[in-house]
Protein backbone atom coordinates (compact mmCIF):
# COMPACT_ATOMS: atom_id res chain seq x y z
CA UNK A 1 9.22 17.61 6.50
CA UNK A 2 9.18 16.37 2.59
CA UNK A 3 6.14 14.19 2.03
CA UNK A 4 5.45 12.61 -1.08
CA UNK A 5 2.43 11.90 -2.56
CA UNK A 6 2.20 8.04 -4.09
CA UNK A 7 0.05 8.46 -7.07
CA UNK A 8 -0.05 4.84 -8.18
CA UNK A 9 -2.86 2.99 -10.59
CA UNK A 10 -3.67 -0.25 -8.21
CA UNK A 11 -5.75 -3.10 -9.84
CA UNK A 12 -8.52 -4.57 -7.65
CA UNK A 13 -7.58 -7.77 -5.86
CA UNK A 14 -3.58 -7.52 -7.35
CA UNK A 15 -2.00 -7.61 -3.89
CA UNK A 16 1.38 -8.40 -5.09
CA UNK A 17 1.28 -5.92 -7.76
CA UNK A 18 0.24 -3.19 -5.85
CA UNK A 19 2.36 -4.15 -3.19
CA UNK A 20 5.32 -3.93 -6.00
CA UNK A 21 3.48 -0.22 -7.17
CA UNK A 22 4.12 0.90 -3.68
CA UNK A 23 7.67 -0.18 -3.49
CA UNK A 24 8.18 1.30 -6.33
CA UNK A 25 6.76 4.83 -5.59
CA UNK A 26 8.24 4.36 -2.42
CA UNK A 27 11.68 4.02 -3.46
CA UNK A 28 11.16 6.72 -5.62
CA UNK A 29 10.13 8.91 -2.62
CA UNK A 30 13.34 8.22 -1.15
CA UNK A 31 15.50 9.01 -3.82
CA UNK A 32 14.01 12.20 -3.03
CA UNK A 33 14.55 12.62 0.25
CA UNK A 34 11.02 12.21 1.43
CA UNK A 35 10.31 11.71 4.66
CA UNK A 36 6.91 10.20 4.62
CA UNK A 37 5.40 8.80 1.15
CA UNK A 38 1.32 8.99 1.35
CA UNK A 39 -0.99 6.73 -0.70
CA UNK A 40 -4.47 6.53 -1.50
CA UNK A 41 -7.58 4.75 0.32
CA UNK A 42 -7.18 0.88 -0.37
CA UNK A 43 -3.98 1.51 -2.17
CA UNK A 44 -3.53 -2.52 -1.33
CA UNK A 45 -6.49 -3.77 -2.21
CA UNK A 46 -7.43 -1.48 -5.20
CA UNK A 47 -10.13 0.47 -5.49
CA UNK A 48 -13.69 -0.23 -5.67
CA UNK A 49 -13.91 -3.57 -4.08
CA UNK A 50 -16.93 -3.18 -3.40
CA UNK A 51 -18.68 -7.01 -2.48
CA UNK A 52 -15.54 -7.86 -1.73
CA UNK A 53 -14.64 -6.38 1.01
CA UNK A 54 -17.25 -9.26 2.38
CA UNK A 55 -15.20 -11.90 1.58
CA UNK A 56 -12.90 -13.79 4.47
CA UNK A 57 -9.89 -14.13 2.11
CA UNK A 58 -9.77 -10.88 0.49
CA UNK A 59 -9.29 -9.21 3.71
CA UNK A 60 -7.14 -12.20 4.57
CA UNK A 61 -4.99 -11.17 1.65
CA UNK A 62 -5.15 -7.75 2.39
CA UNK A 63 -3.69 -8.20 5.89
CA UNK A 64 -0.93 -10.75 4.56
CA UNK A 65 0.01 -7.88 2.11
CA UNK A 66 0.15 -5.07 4.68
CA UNK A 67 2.36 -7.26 6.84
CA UNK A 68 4.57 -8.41 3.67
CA UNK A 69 4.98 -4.51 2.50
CA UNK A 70 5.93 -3.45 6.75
CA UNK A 71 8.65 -6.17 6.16
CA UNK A 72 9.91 -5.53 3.03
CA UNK A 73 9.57 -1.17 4.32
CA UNK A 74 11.76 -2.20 7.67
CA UNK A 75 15.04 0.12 7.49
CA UNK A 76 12.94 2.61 4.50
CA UNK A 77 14.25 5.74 5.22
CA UNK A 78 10.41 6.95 4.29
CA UNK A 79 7.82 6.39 6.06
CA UNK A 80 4.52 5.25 4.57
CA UNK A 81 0.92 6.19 5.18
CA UNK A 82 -1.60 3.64 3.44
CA UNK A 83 -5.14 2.75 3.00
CA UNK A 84 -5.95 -1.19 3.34
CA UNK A 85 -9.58 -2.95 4.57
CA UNK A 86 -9.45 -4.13 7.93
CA UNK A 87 -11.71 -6.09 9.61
CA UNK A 88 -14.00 -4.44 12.33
C-alpha cells in the first residue's frame, strides 16, 4: 500500500481553506498513486484552537466541513485519514 503523508499549513478557524489545502494535497496524493493520504490532528479546524473547541459553531463548522470534504472526496481514488473536533 502507498500512503501519503499530507503535510499541509492549516490556519485556525479557515474551514474552507483548509478544506481546499486538503484537496489539494489530496489530489496530489493521487497523482501519485497513493492509496491512502494521512493528515494531521485537526487538519480541519487548524491547530491550536484551543477555547474554541468550546464554542457550538466552531464544531458546527467543523462537522459541515468534514461532511463537505467526504462529498467533494466521493469517487477519490485515495483514501483520506483526518483529524477534526467532534463533539463528545
Amino acid at each position: 500500500m502507498k500512503i501519503a503523508l499530507g503535510q499541509i499549513n492549516p490556519t485556525i478557524g479557515d474551514f474552507e481553506g483548509n478544506r481546499r489545502l486538503v484537496l489539494g494535497a489530496t489530489a496530489e496524493a493521487a497523482s501519485r498513486a497513493a492509496e491512502l493520504a494521512v493528515f494531521p490532528e485537526l487538519a480541519l479546524s487548524g491547530y491550536p484552537p484551543k477555547d474554541l473547541l468550546e464554542r457550538d459553531g466552531f464544531l458546527d463548522a467543523a462537522a459541515a466541513s468534514l461532511d463537505a470534504l467526504a462529498a467533494a472526496l466521493a469517487g477519490s481514488p485515495t483514501a483520506v485519514l483526518i483529524g477534526f473536533p467532534e463533539r463528545r
